[in-house]
N, C-alpha and C. Protein backbone atom coordinates (compact mmCIF):
# COMPACT_ATOMS: atom_id res chain seq x y z
N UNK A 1 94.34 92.29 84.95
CA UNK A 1 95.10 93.51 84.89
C UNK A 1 96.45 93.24 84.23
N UNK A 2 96.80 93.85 83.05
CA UNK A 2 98.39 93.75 82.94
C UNK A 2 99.06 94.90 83.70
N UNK A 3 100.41 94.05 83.58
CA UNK A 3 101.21 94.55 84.25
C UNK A 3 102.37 95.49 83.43
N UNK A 4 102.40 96.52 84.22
CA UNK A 4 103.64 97.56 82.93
C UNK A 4 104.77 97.31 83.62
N UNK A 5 105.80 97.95 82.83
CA UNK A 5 107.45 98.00 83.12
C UNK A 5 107.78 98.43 84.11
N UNK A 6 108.86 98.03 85.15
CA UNK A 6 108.87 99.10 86.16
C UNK A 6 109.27 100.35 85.97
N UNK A 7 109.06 101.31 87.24
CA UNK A 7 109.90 102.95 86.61
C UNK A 7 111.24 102.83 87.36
N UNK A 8 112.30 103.62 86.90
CA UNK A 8 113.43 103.57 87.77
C UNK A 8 113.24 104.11 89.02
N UNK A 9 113.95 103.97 89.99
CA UNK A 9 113.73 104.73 91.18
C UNK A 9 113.56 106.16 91.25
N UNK A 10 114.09 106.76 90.89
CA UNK A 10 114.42 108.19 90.82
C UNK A 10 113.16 108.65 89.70
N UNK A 11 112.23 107.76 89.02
CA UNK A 11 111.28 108.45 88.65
C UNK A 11 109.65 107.87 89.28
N UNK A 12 110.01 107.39 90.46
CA UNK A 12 108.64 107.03 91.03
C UNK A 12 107.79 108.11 91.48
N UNK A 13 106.67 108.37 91.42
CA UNK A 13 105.96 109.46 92.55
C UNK A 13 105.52 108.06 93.53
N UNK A 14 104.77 108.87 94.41
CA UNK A 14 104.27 107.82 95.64
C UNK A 14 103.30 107.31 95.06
N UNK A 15 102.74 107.74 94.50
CA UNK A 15 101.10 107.00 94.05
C UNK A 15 101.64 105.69 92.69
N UNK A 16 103.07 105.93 92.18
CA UNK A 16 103.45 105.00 91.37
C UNK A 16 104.20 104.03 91.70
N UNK A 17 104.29 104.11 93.52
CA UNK A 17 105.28 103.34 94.43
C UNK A 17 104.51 102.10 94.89
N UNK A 18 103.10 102.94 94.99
CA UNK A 18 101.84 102.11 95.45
C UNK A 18 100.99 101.14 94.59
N UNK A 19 101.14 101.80 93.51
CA UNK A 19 100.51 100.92 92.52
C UNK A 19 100.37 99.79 92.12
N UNK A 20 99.66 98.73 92.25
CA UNK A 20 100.35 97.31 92.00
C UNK A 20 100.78 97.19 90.33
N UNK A 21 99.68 98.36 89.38
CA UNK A 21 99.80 98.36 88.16
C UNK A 21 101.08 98.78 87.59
N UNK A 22 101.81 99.85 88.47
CA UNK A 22 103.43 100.58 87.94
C UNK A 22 103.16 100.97 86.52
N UNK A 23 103.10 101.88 86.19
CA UNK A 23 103.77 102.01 84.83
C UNK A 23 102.77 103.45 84.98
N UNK A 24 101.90 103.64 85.96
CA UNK A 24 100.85 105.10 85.66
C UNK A 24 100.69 104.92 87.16
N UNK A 25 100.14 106.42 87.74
CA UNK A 25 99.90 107.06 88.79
C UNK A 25 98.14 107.56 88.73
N UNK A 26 97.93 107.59 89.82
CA UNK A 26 96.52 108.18 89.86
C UNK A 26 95.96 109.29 90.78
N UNK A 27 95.62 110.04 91.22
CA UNK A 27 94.99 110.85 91.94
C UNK A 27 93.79 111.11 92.16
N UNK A 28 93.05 110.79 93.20
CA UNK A 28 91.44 110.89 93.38
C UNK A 28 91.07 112.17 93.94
N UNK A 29 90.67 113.11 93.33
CA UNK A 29 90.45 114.39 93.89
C UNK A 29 91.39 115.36 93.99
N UNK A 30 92.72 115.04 93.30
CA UNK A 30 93.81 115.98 93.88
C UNK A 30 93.74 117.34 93.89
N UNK A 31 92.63 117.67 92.50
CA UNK A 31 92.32 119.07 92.60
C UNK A 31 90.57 118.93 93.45
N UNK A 32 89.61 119.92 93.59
CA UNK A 32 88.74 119.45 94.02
C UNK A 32 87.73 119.18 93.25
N UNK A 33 86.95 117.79 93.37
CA UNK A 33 86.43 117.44 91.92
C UNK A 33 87.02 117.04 91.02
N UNK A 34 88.03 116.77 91.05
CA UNK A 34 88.43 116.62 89.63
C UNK A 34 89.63 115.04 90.19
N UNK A 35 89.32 113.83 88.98
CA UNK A 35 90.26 113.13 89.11
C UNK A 35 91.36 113.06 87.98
N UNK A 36 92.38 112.14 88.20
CA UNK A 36 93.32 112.45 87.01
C UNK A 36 94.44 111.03 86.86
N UNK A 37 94.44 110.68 85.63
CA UNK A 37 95.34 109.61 85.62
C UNK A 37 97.14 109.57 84.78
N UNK A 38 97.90 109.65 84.87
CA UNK A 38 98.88 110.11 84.13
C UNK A 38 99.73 108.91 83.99
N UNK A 39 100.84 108.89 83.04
CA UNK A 39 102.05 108.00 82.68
C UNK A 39 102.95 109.07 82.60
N UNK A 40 104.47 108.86 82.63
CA UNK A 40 105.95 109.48 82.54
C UNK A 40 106.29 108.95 81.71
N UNK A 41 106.56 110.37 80.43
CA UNK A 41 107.46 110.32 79.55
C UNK A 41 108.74 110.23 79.43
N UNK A 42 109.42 109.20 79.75
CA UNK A 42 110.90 108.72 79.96
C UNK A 42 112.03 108.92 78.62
N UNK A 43 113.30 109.65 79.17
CA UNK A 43 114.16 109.49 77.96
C UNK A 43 114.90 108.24 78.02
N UNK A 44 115.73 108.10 76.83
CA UNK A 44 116.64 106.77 76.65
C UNK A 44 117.21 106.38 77.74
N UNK A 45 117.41 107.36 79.16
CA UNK A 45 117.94 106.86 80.46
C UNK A 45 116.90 106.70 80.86
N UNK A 46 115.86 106.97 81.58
CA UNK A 46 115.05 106.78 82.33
C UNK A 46 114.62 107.51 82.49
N UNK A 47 115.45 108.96 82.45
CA UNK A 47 114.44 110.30 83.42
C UNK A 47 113.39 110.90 82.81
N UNK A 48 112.51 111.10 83.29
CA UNK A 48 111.02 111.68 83.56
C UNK A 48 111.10 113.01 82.71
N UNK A 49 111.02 113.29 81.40
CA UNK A 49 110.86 114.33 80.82
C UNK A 49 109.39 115.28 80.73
N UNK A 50 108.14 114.43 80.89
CA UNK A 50 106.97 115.24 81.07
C UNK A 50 106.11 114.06 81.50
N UNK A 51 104.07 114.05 81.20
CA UNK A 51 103.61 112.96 81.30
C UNK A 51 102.32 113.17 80.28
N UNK A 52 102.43 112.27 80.13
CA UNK A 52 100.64 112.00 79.67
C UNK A 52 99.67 111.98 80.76
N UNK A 53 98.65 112.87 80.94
CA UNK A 53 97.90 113.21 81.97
C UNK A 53 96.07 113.18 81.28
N UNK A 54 95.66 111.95 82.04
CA UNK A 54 93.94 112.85 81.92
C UNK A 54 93.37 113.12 82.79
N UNK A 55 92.35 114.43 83.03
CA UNK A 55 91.97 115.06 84.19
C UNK A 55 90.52 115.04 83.53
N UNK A 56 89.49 114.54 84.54
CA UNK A 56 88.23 115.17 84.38
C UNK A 56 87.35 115.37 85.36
N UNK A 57 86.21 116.05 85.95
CA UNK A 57 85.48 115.72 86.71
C UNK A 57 85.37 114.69 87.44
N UNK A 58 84.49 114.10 88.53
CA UNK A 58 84.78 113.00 89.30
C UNK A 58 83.90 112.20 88.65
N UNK A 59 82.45 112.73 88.42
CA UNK A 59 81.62 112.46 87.41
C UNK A 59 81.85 111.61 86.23
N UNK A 60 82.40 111.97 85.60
CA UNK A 60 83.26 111.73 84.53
C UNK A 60 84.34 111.07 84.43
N UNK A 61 84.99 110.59 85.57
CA UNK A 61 86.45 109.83 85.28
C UNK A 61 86.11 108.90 87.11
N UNK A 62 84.94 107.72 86.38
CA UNK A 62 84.71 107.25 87.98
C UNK A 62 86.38 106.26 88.25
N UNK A 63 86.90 106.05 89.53
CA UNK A 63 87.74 104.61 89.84
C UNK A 63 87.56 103.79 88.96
N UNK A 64 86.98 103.82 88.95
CA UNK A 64 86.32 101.74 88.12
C UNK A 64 87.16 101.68 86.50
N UNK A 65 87.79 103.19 86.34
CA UNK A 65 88.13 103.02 84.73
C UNK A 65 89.63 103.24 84.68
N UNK A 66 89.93 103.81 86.15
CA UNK A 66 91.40 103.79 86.15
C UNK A 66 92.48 103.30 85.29
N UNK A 67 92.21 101.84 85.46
CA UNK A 67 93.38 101.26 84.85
C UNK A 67 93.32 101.01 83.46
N UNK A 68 92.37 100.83 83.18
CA UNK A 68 92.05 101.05 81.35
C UNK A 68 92.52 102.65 81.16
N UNK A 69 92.12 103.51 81.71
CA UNK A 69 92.98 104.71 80.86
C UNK A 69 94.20 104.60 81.60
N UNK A 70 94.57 104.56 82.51
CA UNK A 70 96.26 104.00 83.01
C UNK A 70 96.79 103.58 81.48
N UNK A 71 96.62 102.22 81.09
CA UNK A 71 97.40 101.69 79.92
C UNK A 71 97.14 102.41 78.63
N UNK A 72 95.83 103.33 78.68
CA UNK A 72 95.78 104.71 77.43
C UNK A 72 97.39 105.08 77.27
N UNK A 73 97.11 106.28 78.53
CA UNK A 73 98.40 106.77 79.25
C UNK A 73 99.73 106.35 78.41
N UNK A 74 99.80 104.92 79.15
CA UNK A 74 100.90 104.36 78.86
C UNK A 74 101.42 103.93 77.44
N UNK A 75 100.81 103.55 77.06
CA UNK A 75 100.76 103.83 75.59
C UNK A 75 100.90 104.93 74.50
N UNK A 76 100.15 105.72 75.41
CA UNK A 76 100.42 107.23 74.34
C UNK A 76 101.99 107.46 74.98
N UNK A 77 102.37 107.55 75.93
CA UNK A 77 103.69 107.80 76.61
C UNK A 77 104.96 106.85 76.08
N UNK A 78 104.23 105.71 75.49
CA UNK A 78 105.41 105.10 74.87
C UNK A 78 105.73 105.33 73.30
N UNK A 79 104.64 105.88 72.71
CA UNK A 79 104.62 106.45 71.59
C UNK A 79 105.39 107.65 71.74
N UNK A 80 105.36 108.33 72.19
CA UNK A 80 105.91 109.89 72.17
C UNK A 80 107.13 109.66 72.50
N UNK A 81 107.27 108.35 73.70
CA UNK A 81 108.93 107.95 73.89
C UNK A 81 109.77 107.41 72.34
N UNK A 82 109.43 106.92 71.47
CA UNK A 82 109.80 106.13 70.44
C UNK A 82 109.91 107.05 69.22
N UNK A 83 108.57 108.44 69.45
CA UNK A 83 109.17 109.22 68.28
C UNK A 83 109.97 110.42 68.92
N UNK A 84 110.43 110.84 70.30
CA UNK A 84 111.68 111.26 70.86
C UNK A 84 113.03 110.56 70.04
N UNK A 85 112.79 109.11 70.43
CA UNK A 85 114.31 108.45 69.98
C UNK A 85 114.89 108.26 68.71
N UNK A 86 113.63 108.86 67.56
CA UNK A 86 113.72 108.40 66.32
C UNK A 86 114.73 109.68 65.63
């Protein structure tokens, strides 16, 4: 597993407090059926301007792939951070 950057305090959710991965959050069912993996789009300070989010069926988005789309996520989120700063 790699490991991502930490988030600042003030932009943790709980599920990104828990994470051993940090850098993406996860939710198993939060809606019903449906799971979802996201990263925070951070400005030049830190704060949490939106996220990169994928949601699909449970079917469709088993645990087991979490953390591979986690670092999707994170990636697309650091892209969008870099053409913010440009």
């Amino acid at each position: 597993m790699h490991l991502t950057r930490p988030l600042p305090n003030h932009a943790r959710l709980p599920s990104f407090a828990q994470s051993p991965w940090g850098g993406y959050a996860f939710a198993r069912q939060g809606l019903e059926g449906i799971h979802c993996v996201a990263a925070p789009i951070l400005d030049s300070h830190g704060t949490p301007l939106a996220a990169v989010t994928i949601m699909a069926p449970v079917s469709r988005l088993p645990e087991s792939i979490f953390p591979a789309l986690g670092e999707k996520c994170i990636a697309a989120a650091h892209a969008i951070e870099a053409a913010l700063q440009s």
